[in-house]
Protein backbone atom coordinates (compact mmCIF):
# COMPACT_ATOMS: atom_id res chain seq x y z
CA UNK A 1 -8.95 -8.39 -28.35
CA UNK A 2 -10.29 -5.56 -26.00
CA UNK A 3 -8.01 -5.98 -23.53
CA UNK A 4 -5.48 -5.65 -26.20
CA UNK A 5 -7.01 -2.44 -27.44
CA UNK A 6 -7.41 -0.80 -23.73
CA UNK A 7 -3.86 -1.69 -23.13
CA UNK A 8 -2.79 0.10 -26.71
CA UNK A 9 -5.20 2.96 -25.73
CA UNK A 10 -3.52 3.31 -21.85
CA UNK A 11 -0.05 3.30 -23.65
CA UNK A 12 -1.49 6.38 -25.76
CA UNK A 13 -2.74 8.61 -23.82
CA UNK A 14 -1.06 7.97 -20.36
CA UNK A 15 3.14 6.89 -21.70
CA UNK A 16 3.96 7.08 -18.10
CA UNK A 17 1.44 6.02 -15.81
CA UNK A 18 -0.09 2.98 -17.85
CA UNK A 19 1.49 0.63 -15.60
CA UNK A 20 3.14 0.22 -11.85
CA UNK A 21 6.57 -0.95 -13.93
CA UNK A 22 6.12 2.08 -16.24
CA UNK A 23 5.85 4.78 -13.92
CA UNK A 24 8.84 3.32 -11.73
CA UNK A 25 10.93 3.28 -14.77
CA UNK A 26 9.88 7.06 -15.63
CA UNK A 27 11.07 8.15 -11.92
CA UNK A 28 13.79 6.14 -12.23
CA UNK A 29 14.69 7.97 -15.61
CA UNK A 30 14.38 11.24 -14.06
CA UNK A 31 17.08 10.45 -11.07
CA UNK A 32 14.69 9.37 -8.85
CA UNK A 33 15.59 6.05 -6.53
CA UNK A 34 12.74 3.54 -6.44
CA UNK A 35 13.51 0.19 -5.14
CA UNK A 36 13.11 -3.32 -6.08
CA UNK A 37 9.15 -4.48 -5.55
CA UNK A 38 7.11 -1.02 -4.95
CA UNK A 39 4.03 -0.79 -5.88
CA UNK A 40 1.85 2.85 -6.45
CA UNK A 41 -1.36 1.69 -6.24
CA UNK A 42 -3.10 3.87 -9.22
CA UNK A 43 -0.38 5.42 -10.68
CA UNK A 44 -2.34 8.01 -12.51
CA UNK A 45 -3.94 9.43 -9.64
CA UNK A 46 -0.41 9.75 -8.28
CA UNK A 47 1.74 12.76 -7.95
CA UNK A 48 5.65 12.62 -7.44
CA UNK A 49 7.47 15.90 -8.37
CA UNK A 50 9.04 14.41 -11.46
CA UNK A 51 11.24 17.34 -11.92
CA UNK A 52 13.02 17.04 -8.66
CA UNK A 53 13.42 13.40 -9.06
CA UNK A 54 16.46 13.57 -7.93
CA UNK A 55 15.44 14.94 -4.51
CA UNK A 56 13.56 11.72 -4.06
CA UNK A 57 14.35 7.99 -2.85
CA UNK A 58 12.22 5.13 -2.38
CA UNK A 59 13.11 1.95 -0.47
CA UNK A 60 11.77 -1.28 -1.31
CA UNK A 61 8.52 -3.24 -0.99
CA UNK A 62 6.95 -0.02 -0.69
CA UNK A 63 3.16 0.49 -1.73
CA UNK A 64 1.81 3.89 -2.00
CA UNK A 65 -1.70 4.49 -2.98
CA UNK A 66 -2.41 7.50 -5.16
CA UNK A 67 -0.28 9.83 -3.10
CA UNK A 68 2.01 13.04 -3.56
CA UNK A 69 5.15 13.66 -2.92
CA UNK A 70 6.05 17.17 -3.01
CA UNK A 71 10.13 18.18 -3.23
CA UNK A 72 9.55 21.97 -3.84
CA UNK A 73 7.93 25.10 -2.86
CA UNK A 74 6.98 27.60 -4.85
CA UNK A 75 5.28 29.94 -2.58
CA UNK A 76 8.25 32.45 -2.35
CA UNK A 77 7.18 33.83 -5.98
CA UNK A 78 4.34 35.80 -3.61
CA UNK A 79 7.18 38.22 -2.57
CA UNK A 80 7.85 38.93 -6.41
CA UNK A 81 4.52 40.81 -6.84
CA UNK A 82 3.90 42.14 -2.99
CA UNK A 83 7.61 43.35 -2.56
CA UNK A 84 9.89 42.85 -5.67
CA UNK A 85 12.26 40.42 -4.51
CA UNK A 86 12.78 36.97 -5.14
CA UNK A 87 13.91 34.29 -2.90
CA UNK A 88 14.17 31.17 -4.99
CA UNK A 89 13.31 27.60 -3.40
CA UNK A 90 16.08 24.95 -3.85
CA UNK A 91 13.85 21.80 -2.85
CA UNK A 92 14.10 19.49 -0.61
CA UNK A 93 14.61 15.88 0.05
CA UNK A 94 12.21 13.14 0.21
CA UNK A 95 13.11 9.43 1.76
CA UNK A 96 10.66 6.63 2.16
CA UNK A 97 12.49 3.57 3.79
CA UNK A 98 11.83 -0.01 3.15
CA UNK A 99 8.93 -1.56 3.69
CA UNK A 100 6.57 1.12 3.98
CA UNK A 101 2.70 1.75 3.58
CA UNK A 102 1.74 5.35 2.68
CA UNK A 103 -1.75 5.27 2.68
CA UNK A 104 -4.38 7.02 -0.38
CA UNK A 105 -4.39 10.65 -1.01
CA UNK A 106 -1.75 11.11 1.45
CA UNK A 107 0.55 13.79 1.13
CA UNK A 108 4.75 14.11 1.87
CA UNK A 109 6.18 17.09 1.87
CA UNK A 110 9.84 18.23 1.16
CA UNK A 111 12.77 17.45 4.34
CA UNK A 112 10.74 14.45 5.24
CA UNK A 113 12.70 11.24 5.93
CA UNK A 114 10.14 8.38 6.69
CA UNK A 115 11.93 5.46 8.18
CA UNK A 116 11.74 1.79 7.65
CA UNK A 117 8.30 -0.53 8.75
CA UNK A 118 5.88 2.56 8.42
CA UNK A 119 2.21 3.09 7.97
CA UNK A 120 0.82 5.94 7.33
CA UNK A 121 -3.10 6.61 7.22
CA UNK A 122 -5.07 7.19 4.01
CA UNK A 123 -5.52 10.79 3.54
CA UNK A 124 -2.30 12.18 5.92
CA UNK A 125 -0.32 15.21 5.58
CA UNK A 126 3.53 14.43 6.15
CA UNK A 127 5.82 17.68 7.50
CA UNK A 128 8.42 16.03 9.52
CA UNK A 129 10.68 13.04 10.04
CA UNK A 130 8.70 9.46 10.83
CA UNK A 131 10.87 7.19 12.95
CA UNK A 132 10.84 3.63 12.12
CA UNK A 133 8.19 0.55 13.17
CA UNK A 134 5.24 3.25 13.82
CA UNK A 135 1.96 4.07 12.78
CA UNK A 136 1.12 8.14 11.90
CA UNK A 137 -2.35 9.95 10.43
CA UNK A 138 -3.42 12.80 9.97
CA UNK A 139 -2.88 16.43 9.09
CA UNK A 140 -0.25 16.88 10.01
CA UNK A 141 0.29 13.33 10.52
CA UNK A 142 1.28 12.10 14.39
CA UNK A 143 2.39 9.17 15.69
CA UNK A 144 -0.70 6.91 16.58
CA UNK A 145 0.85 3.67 17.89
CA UNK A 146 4.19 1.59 17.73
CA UNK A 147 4.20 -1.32 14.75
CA UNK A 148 4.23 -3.50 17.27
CA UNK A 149 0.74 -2.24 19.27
CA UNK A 150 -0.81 -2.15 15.55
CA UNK A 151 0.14 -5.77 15.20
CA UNK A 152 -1.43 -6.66 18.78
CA UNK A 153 -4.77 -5.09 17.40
CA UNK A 154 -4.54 -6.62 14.45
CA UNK A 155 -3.93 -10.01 16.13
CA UNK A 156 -6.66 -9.25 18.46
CA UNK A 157 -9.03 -8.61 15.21
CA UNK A 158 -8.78 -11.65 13.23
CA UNK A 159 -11.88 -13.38 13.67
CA UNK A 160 -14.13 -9.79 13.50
CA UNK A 161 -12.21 -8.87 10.62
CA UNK A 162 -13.07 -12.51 9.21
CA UNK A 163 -16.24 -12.94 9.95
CA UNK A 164 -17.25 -9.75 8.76
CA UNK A 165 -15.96 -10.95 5.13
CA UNK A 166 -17.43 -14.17 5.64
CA UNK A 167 -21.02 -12.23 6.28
CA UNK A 168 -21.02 -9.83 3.21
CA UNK A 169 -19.96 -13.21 1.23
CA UNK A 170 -23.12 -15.09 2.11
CA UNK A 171 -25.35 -12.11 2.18
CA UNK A 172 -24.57 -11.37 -1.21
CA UNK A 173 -24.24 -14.90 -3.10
CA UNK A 174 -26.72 -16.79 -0.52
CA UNK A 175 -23.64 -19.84 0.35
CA UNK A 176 -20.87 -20.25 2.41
CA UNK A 177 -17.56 -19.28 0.75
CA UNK A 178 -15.07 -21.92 -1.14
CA UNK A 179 -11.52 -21.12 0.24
CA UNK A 180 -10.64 -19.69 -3.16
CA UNK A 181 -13.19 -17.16 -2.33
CA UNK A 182 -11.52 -16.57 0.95
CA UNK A 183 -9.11 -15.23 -0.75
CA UNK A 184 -5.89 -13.51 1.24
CA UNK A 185 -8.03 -14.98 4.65
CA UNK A 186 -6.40 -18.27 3.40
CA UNK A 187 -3.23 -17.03 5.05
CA UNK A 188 -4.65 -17.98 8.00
CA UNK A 189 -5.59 -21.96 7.23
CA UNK A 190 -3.62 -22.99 4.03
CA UNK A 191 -0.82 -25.19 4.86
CA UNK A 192 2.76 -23.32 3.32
CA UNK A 193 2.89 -25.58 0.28
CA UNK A 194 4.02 -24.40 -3.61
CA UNK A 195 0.83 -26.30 -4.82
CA UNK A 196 -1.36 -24.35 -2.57
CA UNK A 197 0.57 -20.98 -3.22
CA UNK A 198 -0.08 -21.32 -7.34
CA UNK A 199 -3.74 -22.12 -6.44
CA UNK A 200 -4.83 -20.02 -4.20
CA UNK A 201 -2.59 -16.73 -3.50
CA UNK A 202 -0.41 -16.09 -6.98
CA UNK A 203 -3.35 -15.28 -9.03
CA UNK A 204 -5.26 -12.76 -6.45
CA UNK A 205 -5.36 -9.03 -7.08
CA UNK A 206 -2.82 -7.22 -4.48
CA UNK A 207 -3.04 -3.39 -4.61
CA UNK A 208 -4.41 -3.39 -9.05
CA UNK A 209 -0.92 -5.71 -9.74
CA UNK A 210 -0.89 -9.79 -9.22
CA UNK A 211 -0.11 -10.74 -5.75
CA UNK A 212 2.86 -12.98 -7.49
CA UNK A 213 5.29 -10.64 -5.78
CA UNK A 214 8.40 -11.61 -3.86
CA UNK A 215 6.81 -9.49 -1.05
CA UNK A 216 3.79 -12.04 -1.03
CA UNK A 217 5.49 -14.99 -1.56
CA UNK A 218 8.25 -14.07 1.62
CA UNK A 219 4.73 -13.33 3.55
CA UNK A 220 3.25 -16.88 2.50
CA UNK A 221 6.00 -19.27 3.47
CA UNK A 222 7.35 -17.81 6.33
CA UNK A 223 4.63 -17.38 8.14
CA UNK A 224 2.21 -20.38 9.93
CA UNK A 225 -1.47 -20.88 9.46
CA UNK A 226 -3.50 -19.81 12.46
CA UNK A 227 -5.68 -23.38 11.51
CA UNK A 228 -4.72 -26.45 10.51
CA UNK A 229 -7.64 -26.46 7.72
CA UNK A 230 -10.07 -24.19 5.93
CA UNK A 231 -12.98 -26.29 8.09
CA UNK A 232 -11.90 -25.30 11.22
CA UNK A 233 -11.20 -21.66 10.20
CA UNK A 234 -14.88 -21.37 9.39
CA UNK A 235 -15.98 -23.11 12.51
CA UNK A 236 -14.36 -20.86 14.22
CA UNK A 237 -16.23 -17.96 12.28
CA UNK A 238 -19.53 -19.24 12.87
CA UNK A 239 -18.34 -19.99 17.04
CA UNK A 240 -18.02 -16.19 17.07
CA UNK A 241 -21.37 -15.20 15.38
CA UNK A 242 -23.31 -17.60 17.45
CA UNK A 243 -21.67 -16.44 20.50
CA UNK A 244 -22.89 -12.40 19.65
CA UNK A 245 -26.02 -13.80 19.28
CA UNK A 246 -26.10 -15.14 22.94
C-alpha cells in the first residue's frame, strides 16, 4: 500500500522524472534520440536541455548519473545591456555514442560528440569531441587512459577490489558473506547458467533500476567466471589478506 502511494505521489509531483522509462519517453517526445537500454541514474537530479531536444542524441546502453547536458548558450544576452546589440545563440549539438558511462554531476556542453565505449569521471566538464574506447575527467575533461589500459587496471584490481567488499561485509554483520550477498562479485565464480542468472543477478539493484537488463544479461553469459566456485573465490580473498598480514 505505501509503495503504491509513493509511486502515485512521484507521478504527481515529478510527471517526467518519476521513472528512468518516463524521462526517456519525455526526451524522446521532445525530438530528442535516446536509445534502446539507457539508463539516467536519478533522473530528477538530471538536467538535459529539454527545449533543444532536438540538438541531442543518445546511443544505447548508455548510463548517465545525474548529469547535464547543455545544447545552448545564453551568455550573448550580456551584449544587450553593455552595448545594445544582440547576437542570438542557435545551439549546438550533443552526441553520446553507444555504450557509454558519463559519470555523476558531470557536465556536456554544446558541439560535443562523445564516441562509442566511453567513461567519463564523476564530476567532469565536457568542451570538446571524446574519441572512442577512452577514459576522460575532469574540468575540462582530458583523456586519462585508453579503454583498454582501464581494463588492465581493473583486471589487475580484482581481488583488492573484492576483498575490500568482503571486509566491510564481515565487519558490519560479524560472518562471512552467502554468495547472494556477493552480489555482482558473483560474476566472477557463478557458472553462466539461466538458473543461476534468475537467482542471483536479475533481482540486484543496477544504477536505482533492476539489473534484468539486456545489457546485464549480454555481460552474464558471455563472459567466464574467474573461479570455478564461490569457495574458491573466497579462498582466494582470504590468501590475499593473510598474505598483507605477512
Amino acid at each position: 500500500m505505501f509503495n503504491r502511494v509513493k509511486q502515485y505521489v512521484n507521478k504527481v509531483l515529478y510527471p517526467n522524472t518519476y521513472s528512468n522509462d518516463r524521462f526517456c519517453e519525455y526526451i524522446r517526445e521532445h525530438g530528442g534520440v535516446v536509445g534502446s537500454n539507457v539508463n539516467f541514474v536519478n533522473p530528477k537530479a538530471t538536467h538535459v536541455d529539454i527545449n533543444r531536444a532536438k540538438y541531442i542524441s543518445i546511443g544505447d546502453n548508455c548510463c548517465l548519473s545525474a548529469v547535464s547536458l547543455i545544447a545552448h548558450d545564453y551568455s550573448w544576452y550580456v551584449l544587450g545591456y553593455s552595448d545594445s546589440e544582440i547576437y542570438p545563440d542557435g545551439g549546438g549539438g550533443i552526441r553520446i555514442g553507444n555504450n557509454c558511462f558519463i559519470g555523476y554531476k558531470s557536465i556536456v556542453l554544446r558541439n560535443v560528440t562523445i564516441g562509442e565505449n566511453v567513461i567519463i569521471g564523476a564530476g567532469s566538464v565536457v568542451t570538446k569531441d571524446i574519441p572512442s574506447n577512452t577514459v576522460w575527467g575532469g574540468s575540462p575533461a582530458k583523456q586519462l587512459m585508453t579503454l583498454d589500459e582501464y581494463k588492465t587496471k581493473r583486471k589487475k584490481n580484482i581481488i583488492r577490489e573484492g576483498k575490500m567488499a568482503r571486509d566491510v561485509f564481515i565487519e558490519s554483520n560479524g560472518r562471512e558473506m552467502t554468495i547472494e550477498e556477493c552480489a555482482f562479485f558473483g560474476f566472477y565464480f557463478l557458472q553462466r547458467t539461466e538458473e543461476n542468472y534468475v537467482k542471483y543477478i536479475a533481482r540486484l539493484p543496477f544504477n536505482s533500476e533492476r539489473s534484468n537488463s539486456e545489457q546485464v544479461r549480454f555481460c552474464f553469459f558471455n563472459s567466464k567466471p574467474l573461479f570455478d566456485s564461490y569457495e574458491n573465490y573466497i579462498s582466494a580473498l582470504k590468501e590475499d589478506a593473510n598474505e598483507q598480514k605477512k
